[in-house]
C-alpha atoms as a PDB file:
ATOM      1  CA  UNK A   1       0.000   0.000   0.000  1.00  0.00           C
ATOM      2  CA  UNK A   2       1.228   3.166  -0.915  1.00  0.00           C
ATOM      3  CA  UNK A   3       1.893   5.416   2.282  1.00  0.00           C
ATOM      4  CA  UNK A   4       0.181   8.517   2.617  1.00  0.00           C
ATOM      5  CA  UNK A   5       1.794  11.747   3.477  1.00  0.00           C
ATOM      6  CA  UNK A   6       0.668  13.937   6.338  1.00  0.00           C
ATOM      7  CA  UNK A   7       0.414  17.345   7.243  1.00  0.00           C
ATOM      8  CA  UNK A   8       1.829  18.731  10.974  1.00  0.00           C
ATOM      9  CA  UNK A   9      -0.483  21.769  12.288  1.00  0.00           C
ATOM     10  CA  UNK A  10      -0.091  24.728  12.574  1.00  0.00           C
ATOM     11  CA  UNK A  11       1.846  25.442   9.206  1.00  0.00           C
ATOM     12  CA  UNK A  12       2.055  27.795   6.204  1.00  0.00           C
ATOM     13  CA  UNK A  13       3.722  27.445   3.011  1.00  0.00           C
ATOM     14  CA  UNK A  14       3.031  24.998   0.067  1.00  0.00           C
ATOM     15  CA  UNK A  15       3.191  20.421   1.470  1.00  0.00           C
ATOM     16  CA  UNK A  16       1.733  18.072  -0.451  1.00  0.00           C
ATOM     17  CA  UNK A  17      -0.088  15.286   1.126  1.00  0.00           C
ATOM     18  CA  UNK A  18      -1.680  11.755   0.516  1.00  0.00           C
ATOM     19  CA  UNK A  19      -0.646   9.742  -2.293  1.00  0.00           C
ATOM     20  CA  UNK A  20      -2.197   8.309  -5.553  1.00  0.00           C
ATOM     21  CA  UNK A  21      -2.160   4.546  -5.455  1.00  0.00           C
ATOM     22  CA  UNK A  22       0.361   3.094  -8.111  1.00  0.00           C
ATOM     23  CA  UNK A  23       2.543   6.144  -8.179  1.00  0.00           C
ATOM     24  CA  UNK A  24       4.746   8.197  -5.704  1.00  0.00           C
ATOM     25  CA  UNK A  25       2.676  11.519  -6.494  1.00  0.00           C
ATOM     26  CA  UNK A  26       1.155  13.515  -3.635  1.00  0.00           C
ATOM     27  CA  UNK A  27      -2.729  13.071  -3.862  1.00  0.00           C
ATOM     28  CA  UNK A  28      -3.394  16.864  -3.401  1.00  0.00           C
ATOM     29  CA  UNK A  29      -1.480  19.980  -2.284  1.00  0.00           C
ATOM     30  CA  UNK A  30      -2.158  22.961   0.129  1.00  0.00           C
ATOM     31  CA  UNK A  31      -1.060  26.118   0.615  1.00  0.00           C
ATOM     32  CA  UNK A  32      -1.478  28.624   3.094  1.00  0.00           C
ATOM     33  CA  UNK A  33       0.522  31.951   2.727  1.00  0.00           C
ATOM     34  CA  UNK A  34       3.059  33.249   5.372  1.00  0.00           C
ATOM     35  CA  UNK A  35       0.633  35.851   5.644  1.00  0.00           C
ATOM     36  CA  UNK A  36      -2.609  35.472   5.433  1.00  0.00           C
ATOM     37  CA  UNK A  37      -4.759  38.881   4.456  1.00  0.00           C
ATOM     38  CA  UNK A  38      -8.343  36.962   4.537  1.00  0.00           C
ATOM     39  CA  UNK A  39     -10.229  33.948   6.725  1.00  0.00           C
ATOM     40  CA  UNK A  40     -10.908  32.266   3.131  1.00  0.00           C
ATOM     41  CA  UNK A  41      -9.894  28.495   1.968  1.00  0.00           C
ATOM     42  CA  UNK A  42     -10.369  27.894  -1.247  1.00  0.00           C
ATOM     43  CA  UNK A  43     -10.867  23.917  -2.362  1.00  0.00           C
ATOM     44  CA  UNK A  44     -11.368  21.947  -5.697  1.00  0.00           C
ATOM     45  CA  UNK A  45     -12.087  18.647  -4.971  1.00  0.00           C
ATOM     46  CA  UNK A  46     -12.614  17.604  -8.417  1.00  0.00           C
ATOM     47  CA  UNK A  47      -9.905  19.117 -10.376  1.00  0.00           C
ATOM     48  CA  UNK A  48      -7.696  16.621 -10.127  1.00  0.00           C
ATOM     49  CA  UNK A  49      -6.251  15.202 -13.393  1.00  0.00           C
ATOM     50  CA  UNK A  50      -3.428  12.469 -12.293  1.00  0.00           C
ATOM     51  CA  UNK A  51      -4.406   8.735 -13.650  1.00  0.00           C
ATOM     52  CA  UNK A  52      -1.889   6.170 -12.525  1.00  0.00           C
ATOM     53  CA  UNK A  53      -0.761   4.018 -14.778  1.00  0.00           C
ATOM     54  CA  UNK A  54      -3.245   1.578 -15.692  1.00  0.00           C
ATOM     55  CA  UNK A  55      -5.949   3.126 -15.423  1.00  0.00           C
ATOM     56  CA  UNK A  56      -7.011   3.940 -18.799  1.00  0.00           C
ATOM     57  CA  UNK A  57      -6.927   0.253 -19.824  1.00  0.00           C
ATOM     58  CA  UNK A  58      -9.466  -0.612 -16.623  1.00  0.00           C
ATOM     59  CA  UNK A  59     -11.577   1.878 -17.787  1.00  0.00           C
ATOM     60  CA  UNK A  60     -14.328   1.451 -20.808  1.00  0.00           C
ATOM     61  CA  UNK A  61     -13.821   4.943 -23.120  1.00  0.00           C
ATOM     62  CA  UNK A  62     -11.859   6.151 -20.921  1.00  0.00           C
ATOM     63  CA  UNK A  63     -10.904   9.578 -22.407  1.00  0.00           C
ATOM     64  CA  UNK A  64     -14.660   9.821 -22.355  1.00  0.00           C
ATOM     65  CA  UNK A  65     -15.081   8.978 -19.102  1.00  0.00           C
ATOM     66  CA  UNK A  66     -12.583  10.910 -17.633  1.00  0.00           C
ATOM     67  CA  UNK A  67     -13.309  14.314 -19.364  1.00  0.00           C
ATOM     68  CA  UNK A  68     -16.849  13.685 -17.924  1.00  0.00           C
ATOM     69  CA  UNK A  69     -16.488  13.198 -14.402  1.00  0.00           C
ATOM     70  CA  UNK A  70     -13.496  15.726 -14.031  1.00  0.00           C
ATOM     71  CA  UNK A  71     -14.468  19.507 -12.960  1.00  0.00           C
ATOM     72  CA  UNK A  72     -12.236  20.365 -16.197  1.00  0.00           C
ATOM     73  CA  UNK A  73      -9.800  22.869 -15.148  1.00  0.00           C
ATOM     74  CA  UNK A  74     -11.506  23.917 -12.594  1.00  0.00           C
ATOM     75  CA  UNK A  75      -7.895  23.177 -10.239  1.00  0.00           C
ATOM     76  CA  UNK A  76      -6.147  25.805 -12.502  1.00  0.00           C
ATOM     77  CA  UNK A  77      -8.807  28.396 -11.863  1.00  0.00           C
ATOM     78  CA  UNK A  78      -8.908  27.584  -8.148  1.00  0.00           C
ATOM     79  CA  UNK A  79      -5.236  28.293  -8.625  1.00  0.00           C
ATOM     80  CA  UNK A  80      -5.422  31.803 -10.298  1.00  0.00           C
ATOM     81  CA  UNK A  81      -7.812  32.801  -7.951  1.00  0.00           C
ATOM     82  CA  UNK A  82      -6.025  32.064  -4.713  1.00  0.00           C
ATOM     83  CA  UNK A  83      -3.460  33.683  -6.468  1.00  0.00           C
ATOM     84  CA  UNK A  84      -4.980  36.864  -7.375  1.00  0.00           C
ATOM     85  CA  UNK A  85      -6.959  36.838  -4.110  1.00  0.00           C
ATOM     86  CA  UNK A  86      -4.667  35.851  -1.857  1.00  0.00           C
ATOM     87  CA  UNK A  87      -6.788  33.000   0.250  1.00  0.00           C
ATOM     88  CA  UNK A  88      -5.215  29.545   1.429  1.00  0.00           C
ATOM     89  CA  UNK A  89      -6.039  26.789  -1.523  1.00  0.00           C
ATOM     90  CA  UNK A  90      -6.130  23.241  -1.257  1.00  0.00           C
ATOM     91  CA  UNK A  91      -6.199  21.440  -4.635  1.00  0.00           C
ATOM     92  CA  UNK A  92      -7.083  17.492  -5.250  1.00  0.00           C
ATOM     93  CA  UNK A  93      -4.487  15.703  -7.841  1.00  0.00           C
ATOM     94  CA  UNK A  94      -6.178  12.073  -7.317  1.00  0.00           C
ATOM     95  CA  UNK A  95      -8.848  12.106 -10.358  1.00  0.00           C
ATOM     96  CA  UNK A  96     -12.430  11.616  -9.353  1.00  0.00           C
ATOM     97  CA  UNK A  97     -12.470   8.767 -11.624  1.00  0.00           C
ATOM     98  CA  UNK A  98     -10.270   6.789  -8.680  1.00  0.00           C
ATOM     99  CA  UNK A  99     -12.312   8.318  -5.776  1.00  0.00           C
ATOM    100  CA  UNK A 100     -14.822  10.991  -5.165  1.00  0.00           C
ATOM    101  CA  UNK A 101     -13.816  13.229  -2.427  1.00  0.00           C
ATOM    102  CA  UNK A 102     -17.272  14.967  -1.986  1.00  0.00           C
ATOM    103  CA  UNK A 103     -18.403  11.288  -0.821  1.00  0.00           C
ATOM    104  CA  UNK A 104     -19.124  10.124   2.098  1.00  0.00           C
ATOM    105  CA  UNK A 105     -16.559   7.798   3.139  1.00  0.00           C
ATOM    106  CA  UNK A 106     -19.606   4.461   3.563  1.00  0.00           C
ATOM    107  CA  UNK A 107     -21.060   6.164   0.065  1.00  0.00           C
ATOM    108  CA  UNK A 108     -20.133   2.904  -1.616  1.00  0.00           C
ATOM    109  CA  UNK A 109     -21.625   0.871  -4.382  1.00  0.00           C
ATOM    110  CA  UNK A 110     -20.597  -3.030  -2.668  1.00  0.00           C
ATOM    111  CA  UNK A 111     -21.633  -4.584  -6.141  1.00  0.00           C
ATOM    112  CA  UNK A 112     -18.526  -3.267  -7.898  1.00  0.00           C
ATOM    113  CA  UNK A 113     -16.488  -4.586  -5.215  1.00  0.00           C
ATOM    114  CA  UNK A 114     -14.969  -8.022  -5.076  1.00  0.00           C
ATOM    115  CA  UNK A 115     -16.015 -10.492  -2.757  1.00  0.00           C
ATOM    116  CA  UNK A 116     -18.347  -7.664  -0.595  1.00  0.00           C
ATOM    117  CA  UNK A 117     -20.814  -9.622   1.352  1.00  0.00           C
ATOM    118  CA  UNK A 118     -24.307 -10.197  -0.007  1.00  0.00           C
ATOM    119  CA  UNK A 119     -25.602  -7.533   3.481  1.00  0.00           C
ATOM    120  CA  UNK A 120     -23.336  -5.025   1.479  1.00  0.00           C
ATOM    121  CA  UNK A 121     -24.749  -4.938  -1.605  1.00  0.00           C
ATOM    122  CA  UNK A 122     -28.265  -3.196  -1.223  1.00  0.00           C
ATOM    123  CA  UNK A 123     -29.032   0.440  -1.207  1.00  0.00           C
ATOM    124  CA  UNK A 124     -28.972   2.279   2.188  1.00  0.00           C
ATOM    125  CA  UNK A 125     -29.012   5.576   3.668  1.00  0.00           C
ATOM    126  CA  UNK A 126     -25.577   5.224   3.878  1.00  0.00           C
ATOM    127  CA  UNK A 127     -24.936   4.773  -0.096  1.00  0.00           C
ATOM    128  CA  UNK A 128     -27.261   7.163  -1.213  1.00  0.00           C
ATOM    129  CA  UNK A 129     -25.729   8.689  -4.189  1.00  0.00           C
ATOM    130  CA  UNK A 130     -23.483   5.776  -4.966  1.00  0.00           C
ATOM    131  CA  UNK A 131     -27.309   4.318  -6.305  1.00  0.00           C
ATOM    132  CA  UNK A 132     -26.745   6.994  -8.917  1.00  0.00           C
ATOM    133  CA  UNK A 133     -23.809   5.440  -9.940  1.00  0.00           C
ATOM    134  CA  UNK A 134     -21.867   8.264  -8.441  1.00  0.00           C
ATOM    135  CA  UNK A 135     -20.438   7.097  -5.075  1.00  0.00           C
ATOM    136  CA  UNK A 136     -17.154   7.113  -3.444  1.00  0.00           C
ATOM    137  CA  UNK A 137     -15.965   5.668  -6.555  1.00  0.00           C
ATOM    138  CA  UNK A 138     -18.158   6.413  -9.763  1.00  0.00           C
ATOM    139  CA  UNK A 139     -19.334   3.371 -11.336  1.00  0.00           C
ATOM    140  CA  UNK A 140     -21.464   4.656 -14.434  1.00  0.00           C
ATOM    141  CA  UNK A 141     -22.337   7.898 -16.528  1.00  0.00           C
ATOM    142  CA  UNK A 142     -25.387   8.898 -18.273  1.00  0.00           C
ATOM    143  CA  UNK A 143     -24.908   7.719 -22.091  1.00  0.00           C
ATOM    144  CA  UNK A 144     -22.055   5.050 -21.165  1.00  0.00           C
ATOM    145  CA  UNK A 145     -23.297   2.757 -18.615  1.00  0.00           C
ATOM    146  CA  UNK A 146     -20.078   0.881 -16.876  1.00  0.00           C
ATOM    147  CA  UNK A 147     -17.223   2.649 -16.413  1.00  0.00           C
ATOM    148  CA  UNK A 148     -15.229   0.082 -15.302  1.00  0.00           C
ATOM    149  CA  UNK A 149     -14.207  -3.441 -16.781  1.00  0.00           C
ATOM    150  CA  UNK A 150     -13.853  -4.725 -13.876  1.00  0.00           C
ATOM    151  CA  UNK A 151     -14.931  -4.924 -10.361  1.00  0.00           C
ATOM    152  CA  UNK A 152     -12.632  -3.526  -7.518  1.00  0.00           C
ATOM    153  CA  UNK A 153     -10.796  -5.536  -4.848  1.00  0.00           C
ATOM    154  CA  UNK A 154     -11.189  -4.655  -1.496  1.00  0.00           C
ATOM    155  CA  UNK A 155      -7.474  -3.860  -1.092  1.00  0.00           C
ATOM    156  CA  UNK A 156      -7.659  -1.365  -3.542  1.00  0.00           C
ATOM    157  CA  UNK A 157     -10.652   0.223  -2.510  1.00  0.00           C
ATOM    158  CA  UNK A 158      -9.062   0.125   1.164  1.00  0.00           C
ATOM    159  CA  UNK A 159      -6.051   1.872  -0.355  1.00  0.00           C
ATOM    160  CA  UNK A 160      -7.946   4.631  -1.989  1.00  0.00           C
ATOM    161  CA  UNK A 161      -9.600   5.587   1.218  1.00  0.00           C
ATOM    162  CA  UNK A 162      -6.601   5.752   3.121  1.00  0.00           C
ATOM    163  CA  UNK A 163      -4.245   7.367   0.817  1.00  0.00           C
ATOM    164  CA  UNK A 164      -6.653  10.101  -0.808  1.00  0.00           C
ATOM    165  CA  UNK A 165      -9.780  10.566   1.302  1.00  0.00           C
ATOM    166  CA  UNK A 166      -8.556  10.269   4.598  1.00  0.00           C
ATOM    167  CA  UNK A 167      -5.506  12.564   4.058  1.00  0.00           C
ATOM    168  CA  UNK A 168      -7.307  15.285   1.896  1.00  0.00           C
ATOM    169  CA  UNK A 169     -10.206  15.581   4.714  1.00  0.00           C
ATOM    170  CA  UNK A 170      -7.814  15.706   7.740  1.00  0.00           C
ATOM    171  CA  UNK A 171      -5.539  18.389   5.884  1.00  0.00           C
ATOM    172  CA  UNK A 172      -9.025  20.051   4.863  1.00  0.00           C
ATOM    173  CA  UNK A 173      -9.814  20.226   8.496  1.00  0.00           C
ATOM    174  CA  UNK A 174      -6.910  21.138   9.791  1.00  0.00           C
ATOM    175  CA  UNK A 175      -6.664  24.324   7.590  1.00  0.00           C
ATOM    176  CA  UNK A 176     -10.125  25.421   8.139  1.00  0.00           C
ATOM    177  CA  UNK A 177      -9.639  25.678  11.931  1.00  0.00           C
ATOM    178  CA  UNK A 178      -6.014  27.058  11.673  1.00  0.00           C
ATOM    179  CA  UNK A 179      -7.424  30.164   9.764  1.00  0.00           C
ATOM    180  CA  UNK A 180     -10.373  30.122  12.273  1.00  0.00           C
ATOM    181  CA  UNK A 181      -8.414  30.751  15.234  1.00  0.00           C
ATOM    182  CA  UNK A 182      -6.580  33.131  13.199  1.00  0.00           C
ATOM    183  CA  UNK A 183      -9.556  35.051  12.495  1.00  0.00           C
ATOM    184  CA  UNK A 184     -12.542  34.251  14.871  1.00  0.00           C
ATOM    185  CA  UNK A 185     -14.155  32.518  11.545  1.00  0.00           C
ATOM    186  CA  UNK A 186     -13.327  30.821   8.376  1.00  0.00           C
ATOM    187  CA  UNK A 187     -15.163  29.719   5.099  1.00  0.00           C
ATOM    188  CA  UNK A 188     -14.722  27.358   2.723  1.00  0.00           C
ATOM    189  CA  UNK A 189     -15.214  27.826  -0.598  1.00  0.00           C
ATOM    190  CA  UNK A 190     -15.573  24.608  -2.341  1.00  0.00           C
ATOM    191  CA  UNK A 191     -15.337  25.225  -6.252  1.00  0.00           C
ATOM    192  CA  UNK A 192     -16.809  22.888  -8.953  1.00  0.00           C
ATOM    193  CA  UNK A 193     -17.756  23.117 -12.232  1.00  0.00           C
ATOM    194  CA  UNK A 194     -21.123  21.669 -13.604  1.00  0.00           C
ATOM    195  CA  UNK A 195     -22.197  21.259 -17.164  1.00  0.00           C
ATOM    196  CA  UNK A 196     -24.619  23.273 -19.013  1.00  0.00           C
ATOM    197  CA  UNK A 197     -28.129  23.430 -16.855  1.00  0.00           C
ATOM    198  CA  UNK A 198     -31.575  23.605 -18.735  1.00  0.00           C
ATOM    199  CA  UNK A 199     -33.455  26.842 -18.136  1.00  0.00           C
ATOM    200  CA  UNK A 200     -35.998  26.361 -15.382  1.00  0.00           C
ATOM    201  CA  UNK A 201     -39.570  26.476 -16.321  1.00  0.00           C
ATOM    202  CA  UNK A 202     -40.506  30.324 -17.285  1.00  0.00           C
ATOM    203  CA  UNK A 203     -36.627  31.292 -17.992  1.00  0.00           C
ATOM    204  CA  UNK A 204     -35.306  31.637 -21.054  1.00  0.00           C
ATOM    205  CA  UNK A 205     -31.716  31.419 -19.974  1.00  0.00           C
ATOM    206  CA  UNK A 206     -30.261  28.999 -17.086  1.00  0.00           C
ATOM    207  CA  UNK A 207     -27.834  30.076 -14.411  1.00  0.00           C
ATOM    208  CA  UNK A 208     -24.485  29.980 -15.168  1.00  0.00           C
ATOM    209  CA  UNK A 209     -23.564  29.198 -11.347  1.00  0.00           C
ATOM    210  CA  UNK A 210     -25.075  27.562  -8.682  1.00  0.00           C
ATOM    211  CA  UNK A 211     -24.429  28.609  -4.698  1.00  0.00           C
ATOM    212  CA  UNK A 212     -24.831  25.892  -2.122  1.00  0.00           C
ATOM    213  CA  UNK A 213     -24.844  25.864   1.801  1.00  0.00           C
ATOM    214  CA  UNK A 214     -27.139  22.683   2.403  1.00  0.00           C
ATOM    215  CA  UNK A 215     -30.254  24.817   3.131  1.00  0.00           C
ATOM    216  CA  UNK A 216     -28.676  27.253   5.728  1.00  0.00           C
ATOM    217  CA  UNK A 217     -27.354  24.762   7.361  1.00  0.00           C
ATOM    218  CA  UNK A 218     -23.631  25.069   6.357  1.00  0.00           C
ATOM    219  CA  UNK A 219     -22.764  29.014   6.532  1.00  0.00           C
ATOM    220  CA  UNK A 220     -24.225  31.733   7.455  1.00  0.00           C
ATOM    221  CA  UNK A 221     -26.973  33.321   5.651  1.00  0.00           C
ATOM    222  CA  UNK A 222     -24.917  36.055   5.122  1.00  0.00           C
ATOM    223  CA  UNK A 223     -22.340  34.805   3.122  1.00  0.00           C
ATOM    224  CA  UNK A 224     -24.926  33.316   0.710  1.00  0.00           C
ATOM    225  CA  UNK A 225     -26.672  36.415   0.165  1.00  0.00           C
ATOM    226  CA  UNK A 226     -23.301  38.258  -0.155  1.00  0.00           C
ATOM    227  CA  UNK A 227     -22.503  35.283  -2.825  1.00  0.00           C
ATOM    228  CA  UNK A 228     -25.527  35.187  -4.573  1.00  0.00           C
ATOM    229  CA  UNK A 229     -25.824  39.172  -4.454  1.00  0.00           C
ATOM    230  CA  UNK A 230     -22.448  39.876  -5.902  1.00  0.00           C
ATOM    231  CA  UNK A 231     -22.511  37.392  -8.689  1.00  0.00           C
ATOM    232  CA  UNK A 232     -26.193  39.066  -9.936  1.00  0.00           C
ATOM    233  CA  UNK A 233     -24.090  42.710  -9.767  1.00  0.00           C
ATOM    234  CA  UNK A 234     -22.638  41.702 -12.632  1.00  0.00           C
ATOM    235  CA  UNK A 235     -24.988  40.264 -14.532  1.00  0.00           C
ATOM    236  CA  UNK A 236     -24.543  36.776 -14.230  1.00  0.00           C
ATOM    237  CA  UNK A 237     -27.483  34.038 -13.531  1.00  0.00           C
ATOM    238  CA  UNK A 238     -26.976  32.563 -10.577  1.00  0.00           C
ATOM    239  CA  UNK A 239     -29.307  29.739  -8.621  1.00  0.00           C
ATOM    240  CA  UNK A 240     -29.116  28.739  -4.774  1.00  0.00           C
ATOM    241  CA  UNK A 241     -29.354  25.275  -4.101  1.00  0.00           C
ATOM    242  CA  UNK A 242     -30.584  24.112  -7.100  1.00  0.00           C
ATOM    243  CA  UNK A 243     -29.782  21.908  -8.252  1.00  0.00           C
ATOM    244  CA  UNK A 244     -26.558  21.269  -6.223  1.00  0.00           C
ATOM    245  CA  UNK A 245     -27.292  21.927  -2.370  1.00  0.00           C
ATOM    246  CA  UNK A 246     -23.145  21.021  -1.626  1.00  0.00           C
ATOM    247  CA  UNK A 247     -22.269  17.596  -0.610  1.00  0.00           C
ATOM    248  CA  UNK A 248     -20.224  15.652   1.814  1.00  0.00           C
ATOM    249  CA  UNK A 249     -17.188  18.364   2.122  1.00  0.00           C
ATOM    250  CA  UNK A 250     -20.349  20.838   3.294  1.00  0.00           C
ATOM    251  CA  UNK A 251     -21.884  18.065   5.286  1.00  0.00           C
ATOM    252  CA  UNK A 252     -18.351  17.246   7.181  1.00  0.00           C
ATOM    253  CA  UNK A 253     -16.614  20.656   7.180  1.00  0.00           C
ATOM    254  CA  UNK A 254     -19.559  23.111   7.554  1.00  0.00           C
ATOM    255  CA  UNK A 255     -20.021  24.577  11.273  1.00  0.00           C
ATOM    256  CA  UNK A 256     -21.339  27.401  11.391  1.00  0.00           C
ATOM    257  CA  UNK A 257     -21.695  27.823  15.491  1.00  0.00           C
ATOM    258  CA  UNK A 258     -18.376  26.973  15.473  1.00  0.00           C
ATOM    259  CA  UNK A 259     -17.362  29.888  13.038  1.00  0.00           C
ATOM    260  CA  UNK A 260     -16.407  27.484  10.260  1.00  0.00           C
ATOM    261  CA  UNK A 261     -18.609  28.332   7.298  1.00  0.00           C
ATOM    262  CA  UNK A 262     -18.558  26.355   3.772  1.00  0.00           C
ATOM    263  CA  UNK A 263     -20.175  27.260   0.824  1.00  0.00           C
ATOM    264  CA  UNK A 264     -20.150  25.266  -2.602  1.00  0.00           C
ATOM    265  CA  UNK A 265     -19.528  27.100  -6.331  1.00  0.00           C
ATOM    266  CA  UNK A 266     -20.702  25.493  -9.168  1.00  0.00           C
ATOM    267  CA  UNK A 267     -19.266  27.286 -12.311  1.00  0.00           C
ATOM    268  CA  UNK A 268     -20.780  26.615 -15.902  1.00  0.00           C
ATOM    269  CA  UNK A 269     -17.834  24.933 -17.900  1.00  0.00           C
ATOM    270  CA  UNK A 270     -19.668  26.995 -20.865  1.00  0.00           C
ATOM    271  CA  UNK A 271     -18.149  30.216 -18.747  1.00  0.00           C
ATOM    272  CA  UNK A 272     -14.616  29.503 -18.630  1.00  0.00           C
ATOM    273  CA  UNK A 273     -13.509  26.182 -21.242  1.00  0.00           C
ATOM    274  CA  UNK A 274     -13.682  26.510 -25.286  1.00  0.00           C
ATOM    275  CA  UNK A 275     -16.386  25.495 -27.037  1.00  0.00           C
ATOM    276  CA  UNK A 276     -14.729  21.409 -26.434  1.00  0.00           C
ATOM    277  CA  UNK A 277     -15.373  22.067 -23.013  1.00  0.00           C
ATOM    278  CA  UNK A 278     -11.517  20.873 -22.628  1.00  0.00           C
ATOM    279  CA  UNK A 279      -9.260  23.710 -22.351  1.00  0.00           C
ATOM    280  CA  UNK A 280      -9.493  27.116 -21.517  1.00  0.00           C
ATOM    281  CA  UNK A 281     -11.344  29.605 -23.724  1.00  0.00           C
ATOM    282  CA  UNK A 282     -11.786  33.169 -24.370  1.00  0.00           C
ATOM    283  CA  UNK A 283     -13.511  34.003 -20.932  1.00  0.00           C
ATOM    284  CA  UNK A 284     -11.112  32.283 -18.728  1.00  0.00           C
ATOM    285  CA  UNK A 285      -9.667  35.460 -17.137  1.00  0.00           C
ATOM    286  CA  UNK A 286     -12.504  37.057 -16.939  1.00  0.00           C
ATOM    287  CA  UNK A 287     -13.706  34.395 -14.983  1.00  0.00           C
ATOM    288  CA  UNK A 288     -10.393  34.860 -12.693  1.00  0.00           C
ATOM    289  CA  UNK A 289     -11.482  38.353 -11.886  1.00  0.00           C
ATOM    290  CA  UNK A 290     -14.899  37.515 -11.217  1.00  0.00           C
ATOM    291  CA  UNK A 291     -14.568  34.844  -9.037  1.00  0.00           C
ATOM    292  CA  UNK A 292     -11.355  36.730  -7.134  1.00  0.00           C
ATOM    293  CA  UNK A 293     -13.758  39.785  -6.594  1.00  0.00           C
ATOM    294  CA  UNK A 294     -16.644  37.043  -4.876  1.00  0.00           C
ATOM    295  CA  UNK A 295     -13.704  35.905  -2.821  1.00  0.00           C
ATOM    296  CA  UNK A 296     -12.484  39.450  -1.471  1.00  0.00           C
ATOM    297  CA  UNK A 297     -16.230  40.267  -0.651  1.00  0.00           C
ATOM    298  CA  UNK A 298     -17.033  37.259   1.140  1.00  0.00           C
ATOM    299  CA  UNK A 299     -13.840  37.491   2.943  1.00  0.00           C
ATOM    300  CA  UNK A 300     -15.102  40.915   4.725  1.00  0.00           C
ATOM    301  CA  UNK A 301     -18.127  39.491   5.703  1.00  0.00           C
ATOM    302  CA  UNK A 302     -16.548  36.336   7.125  1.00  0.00           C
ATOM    303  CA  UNK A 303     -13.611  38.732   8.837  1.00  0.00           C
ATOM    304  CA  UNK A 304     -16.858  40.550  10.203  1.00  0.00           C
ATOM    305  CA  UNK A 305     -18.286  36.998  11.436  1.00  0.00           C
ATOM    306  CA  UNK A 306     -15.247  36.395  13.364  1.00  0.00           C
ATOM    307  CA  UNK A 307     -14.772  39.752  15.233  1.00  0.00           C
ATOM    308  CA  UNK A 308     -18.651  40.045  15.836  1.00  0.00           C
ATOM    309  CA  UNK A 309     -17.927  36.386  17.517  1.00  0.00           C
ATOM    310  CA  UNK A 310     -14.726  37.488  19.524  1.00  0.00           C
ATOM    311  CA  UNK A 311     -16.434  40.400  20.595  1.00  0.00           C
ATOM    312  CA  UNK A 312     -19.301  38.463  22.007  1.00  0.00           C
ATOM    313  CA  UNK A 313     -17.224  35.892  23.749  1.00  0.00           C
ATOM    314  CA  UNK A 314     -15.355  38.552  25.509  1.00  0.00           C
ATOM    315  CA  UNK A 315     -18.589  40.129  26.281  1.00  0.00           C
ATOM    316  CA  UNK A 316     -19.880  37.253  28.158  1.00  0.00           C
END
């Protein structure tokens, strides 16, 4: 089993952690400047775009595949954005195509798993979306059917769990409450890309992004409306919760009593990618800009969160 790297708290710089099985390559990397100027984390669970070798020939159309259930580019724009922003980032390397990191852990399909007892293999609450076919590791697409050729052994499965989800989330969580106590609060702003929505019923145009805080229930209100408000300032259609309310990184990381707030961005590939929806297009920057401007304003409000929440804890 490949070993996984880990992370020592409190720290700033650049350390890669976690390891993609077959390989020596980290699984992710974070960074957290020397100096931090806001109480923002910026992660892209998604993004990352590292197959080990092998993969492709376990995989049925696996270009296909692959460009499907990736958040295309959507780790370089994370990237720029930190950058021009100046918030701590924490980017996934491991493709989603080995394991989803915005699953639950249990999320697990048991049929495409070797030798899983028969008490495994029905749905539960506990492998909710994996019913989909889009659990802890995706097991079909829309248009495709199987992704795989074949099922998974338990060791590997094991071995993805411990080397890329356990890692990721513990670095994840360490981060969010370094900058917390740092700041009084902290959010998390989880960044994905989606493909092209239909317009709802009555619209002639869909949104091109999609805020999500699990119903209220992982930031505070006022970082959605801040979210929501500045991305309508310029003109762009934006939706709240529909039809992606966040998922496990929300469920697990969100806390808002606690001052740790998490919000999910879903970005229209259409905004960003060329017209292939693989590389970067025209409206790439701009994007950059836009999303670095969301991330300065909903830094003041969470800096505001935190004092408002020293303040009253010195009060009492």
């Amino acid at each position: 089993m490949a070993s996984s790297r880990t992370i020592a708290w409190p720290t700033s710089g650049t350390h890669e952690g976690g390891c993609i099985p077959g390989t020596q390559d980290p699984a992710f990397t974070l960074h957290i400047p020397e100096r931090l100027t806001l109480p923002i984390v910026i992660a892209a669970p998604h993004g990352g775009r590292h197959y080990p070798p092998g993969i492709d020939a376990a995989m049925r159309e696996a270009e296909w595949s692959q460009l499907r259930l990736e958040d295309r580019l959507v780790d370089r724009l994370a990237r720029e954005v930190a950058a021009a922003s100046g918030a701590a980032l924490l980017v996934a390397h491991a493709p989603r195509a080995l394991l989803d990191l915005n699953r639950a852990p249990d999320d697990i399909d048991w049929s495409m798993v070797q030798g899983a007892p028969r008490t495994n293999r029905g749905a539960s609450a506990s492998n909710r979306r994996s019913r989909s076919g889009l659990g802890l590791v995706p097991r079909r697409l829309p248009g495709l059917g199987e992704i795989w050729r074949e099922a998974l052994t338990p060791a590997a499965l094991t071995e993805r769990i411990d080397s890329i989800h356990r890692p990721y989330h513990g670095a994840l969580g360490g981060a969010l409450e370094q900058v917390r106590e740092q700041w009084g609060a902290v959010l998390l702003l989880d960044l994905h890309s989606m493909p092209p929505l239909k317009p709802r019923s009555g619209q002639d145009r869909a949104a091109e992004f999609v805020i999500g805080d699990r119903f209220g229930a992982s930031c505070d209100d006022l970082l959605s409306a801040t979210a929501l408000r500045h991305l309508s300032a310029a003109e762009r259609r934006v939706a709240h919760n529909r039809p992606y309310a966040g998922g496990y990184v929300l469920e697990r990381h969100g806390a808002p009593r606690r001052g740790i707030h998490a919000l999910q961005l879903e970005v229209c590939r259409t905004a960003y990618l060329d017209a292939g929806l693989r590389d970067a297009g025209p409206r790439f920057p701009g994007m950059v800009r836009l999303l670095s401007g969301l991330v300065r304003a909903l830094a003041t409000e969470t800096a505001a969160l935190g004092a408002d929440g020293r303040m009253r804890h010195a009060a009492e």
